[in-house]
Protein backbone atom coordinates (compact mmCIF):
# COMPACT_ATOMS: atom_id res chain seq x y z
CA UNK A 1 -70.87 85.84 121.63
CA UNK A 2 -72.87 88.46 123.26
CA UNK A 3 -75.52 90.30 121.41
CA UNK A 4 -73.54 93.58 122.09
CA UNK A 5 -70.69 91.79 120.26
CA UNK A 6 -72.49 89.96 116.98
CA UNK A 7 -73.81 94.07 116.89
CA UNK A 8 -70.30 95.05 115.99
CA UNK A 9 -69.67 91.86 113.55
CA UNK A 10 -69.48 93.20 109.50
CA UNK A 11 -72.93 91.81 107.72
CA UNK A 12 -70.69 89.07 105.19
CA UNK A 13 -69.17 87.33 108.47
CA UNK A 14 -72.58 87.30 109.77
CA UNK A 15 -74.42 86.75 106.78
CA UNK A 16 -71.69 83.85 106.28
CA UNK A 17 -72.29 82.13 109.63
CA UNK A 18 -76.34 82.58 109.46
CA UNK A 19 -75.55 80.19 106.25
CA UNK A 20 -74.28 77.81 108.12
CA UNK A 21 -77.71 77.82 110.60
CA UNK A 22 -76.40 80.53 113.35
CA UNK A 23 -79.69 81.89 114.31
CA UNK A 24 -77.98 84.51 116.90
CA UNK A 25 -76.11 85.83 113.60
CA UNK A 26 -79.34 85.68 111.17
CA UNK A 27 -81.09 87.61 114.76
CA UNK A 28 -78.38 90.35 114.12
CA UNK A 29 -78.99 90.60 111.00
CA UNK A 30 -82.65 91.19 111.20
CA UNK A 31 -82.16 93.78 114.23
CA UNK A 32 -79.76 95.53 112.09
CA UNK A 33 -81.24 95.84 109.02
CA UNK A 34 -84.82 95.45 110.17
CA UNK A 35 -86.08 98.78 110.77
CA UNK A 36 -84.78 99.98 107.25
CA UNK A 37 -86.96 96.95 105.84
CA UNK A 38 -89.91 98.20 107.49
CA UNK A 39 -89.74 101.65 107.14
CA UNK A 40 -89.45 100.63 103.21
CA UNK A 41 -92.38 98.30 103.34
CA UNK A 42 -94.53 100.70 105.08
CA UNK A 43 -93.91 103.11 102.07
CA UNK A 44 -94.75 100.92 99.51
CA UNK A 45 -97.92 99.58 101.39
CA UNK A 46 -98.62 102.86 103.03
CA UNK A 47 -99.88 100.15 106.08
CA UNK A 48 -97.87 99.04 109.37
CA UNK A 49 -99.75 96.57 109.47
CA UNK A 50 -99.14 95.48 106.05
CA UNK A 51 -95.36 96.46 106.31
CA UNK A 52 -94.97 94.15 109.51
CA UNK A 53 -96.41 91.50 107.47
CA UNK A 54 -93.38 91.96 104.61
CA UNK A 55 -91.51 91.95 106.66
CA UNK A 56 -92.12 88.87 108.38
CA UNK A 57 -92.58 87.42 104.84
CA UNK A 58 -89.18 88.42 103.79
CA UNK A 59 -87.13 87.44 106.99
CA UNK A 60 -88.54 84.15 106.65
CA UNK A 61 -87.66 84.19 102.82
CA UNK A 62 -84.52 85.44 103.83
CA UNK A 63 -83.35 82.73 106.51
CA UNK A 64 -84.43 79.93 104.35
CA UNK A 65 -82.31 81.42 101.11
CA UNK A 66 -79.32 83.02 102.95
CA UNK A 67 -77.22 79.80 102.68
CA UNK A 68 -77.64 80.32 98.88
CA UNK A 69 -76.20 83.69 99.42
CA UNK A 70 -73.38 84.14 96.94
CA UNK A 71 -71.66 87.73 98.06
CA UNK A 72 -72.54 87.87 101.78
CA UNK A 73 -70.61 91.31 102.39
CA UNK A 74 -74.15 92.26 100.03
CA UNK A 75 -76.75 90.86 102.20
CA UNK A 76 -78.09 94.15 102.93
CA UNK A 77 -78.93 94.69 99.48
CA UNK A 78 -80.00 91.19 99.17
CA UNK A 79 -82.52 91.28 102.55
CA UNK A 80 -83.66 94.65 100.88
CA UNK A 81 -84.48 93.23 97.18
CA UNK A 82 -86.48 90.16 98.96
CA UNK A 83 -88.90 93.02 100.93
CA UNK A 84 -89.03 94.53 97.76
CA UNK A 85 -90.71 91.76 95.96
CA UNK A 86 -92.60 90.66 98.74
CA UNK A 87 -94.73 94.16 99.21
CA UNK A 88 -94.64 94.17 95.54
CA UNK A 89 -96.37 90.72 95.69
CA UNK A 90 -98.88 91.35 98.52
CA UNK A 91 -99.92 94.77 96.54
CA UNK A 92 -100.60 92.81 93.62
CA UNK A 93 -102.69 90.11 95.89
CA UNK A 94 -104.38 92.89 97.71
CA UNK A 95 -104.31 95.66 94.55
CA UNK A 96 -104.16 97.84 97.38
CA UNK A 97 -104.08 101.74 96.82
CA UNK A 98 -102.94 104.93 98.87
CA UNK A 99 -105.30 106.02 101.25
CA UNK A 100 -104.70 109.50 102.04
CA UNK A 101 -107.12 109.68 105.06
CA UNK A 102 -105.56 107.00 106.78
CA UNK A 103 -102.08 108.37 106.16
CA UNK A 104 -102.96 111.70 107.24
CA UNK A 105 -104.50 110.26 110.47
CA UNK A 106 -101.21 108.72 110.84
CA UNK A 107 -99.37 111.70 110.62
CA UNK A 108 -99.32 112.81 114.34
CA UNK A 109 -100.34 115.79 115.65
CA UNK A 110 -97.81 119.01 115.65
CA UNK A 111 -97.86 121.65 118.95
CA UNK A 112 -100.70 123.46 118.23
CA UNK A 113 -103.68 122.97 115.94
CA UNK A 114 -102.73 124.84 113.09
CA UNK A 115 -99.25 123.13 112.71
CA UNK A 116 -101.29 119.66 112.31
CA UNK A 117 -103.35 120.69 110.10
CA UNK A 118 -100.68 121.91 107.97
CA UNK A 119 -98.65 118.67 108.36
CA UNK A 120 -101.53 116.83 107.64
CA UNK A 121 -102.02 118.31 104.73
CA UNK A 122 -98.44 118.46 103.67
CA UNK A 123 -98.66 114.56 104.05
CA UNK A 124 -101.86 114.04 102.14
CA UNK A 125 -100.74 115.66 99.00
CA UNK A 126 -97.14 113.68 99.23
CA UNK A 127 -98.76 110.81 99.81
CA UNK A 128 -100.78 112.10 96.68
CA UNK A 129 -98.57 113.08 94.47
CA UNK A 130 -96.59 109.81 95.04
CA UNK A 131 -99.61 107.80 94.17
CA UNK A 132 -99.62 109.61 90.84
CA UNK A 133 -95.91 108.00 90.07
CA UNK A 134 -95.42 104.97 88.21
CA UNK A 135 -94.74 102.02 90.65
CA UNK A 136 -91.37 101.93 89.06
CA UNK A 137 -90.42 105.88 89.86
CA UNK A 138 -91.80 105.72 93.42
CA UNK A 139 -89.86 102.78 94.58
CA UNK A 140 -87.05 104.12 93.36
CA UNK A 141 -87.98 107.40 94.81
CA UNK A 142 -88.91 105.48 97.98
CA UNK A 143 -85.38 103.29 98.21
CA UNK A 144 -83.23 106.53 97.99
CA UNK A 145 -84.92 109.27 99.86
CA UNK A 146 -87.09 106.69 103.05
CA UNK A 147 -84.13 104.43 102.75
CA UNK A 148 -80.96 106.50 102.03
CA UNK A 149 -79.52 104.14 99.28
CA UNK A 150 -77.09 104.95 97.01
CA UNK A 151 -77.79 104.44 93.14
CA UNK A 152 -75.99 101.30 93.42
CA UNK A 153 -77.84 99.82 96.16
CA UNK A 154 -81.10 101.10 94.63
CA UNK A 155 -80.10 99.13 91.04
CA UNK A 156 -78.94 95.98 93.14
CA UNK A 157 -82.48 96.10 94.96
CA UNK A 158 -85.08 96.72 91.57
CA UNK A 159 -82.26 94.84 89.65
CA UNK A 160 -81.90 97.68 87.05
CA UNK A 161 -78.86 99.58 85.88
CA UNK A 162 -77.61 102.74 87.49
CA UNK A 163 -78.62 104.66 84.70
CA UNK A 164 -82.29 103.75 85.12
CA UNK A 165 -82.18 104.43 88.76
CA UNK A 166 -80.90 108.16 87.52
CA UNK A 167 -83.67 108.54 85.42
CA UNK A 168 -86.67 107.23 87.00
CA UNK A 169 -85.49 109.06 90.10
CA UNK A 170 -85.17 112.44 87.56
CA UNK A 171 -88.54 111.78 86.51
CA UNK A 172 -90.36 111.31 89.74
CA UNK A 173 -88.42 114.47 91.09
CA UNK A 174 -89.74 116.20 88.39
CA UNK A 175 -93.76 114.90 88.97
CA UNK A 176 -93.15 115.79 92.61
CA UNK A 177 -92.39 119.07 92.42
CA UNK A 178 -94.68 120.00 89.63
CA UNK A 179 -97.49 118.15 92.31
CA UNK A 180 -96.52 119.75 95.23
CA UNK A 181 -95.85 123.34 93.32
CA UNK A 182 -98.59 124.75 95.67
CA UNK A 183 -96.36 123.78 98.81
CA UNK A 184 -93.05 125.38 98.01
């Protein structure tokens, strides 16, 4: 099977035969689902460099549990719990905090020089006002608005009810917009 054609496979059949030891389905897998996985990571460690690193972490995590896999059509979920836990775990190793600077720096530059300063800005006092959030809140926060999960997904992932997901996402919208007041 091409690589054009495991692209088009559902994730259970291909979570299924990367349990068996297909590495071209595990591969499609990771292609699919890896850029979500890193774009989460890099939130929580507000580092590419740290969020390549989870991510490595977790796909290795993930190939050597995914024969233990007991709903494969929820591997997505699954693959996103494990990079989860692992930036969790290298935060906690590192006890690593926001730095604005460098996340501003890494903002880009808009057209003209005004525009990147106010992106900047705009930027610094997210990344700000999300440091201010209990870890709980901003991965939550993080999961549904970097990642686009639904409540489900999110609860699946932090392995939490709905309900909590509702309100820790109520209470960091809250924080956030009583932070960023200034930039409405």
């Amino acid at each position: 099977m091409t690589a054009a054609q495991l692209a088009a496979v559902p994730d259970a059949l291909l979570a299924a035969r990367a349990g068996d030891g297909d590495a071209r389905a595990f591969e499609a897998l990771a292609r699919r689902h890896g850029p979500l996985m890193r774009a989460y990571a890099r939130r929580l460690t507000e580092s590419f460099t740290d969020a390549d690193d989870v991510v490595q972490e977790s796909l290795i995590l993930i190939w050597s549990g995914i024969g233990e896999l007991r709903e494969p059509a929820a591997v997505k979920t699954w693959m996103m719990r494990i990079t989860a836990h692992c930036a969790v775990d290298l935060l906690r190793r590192r006890r690593n905090h926001f730095d604005i600077e460098a996340l501003a720096d890494e903002a880009g530059h808009g057209p003209t020089p005004e525009a990147a300063a106010v992106a900047e800005a705009g930027i610094a006092a997210l990344a700000a006002a999300l440091a201010t959030l209990p870890e709980e809140q901003r991965r939550c926060w993080t999961l549904r608005q970097m990642g686009g999960l639904s409540y489900q997904e999110i609860a699946e992932i932090l392995d939490i009810s709905t309900e909590s997901v509702r309100g820790r996402l109520a209470r960091a919208r809250i924080a956030l917009i009583r932070e960023l007041e200034d930039w409405r």
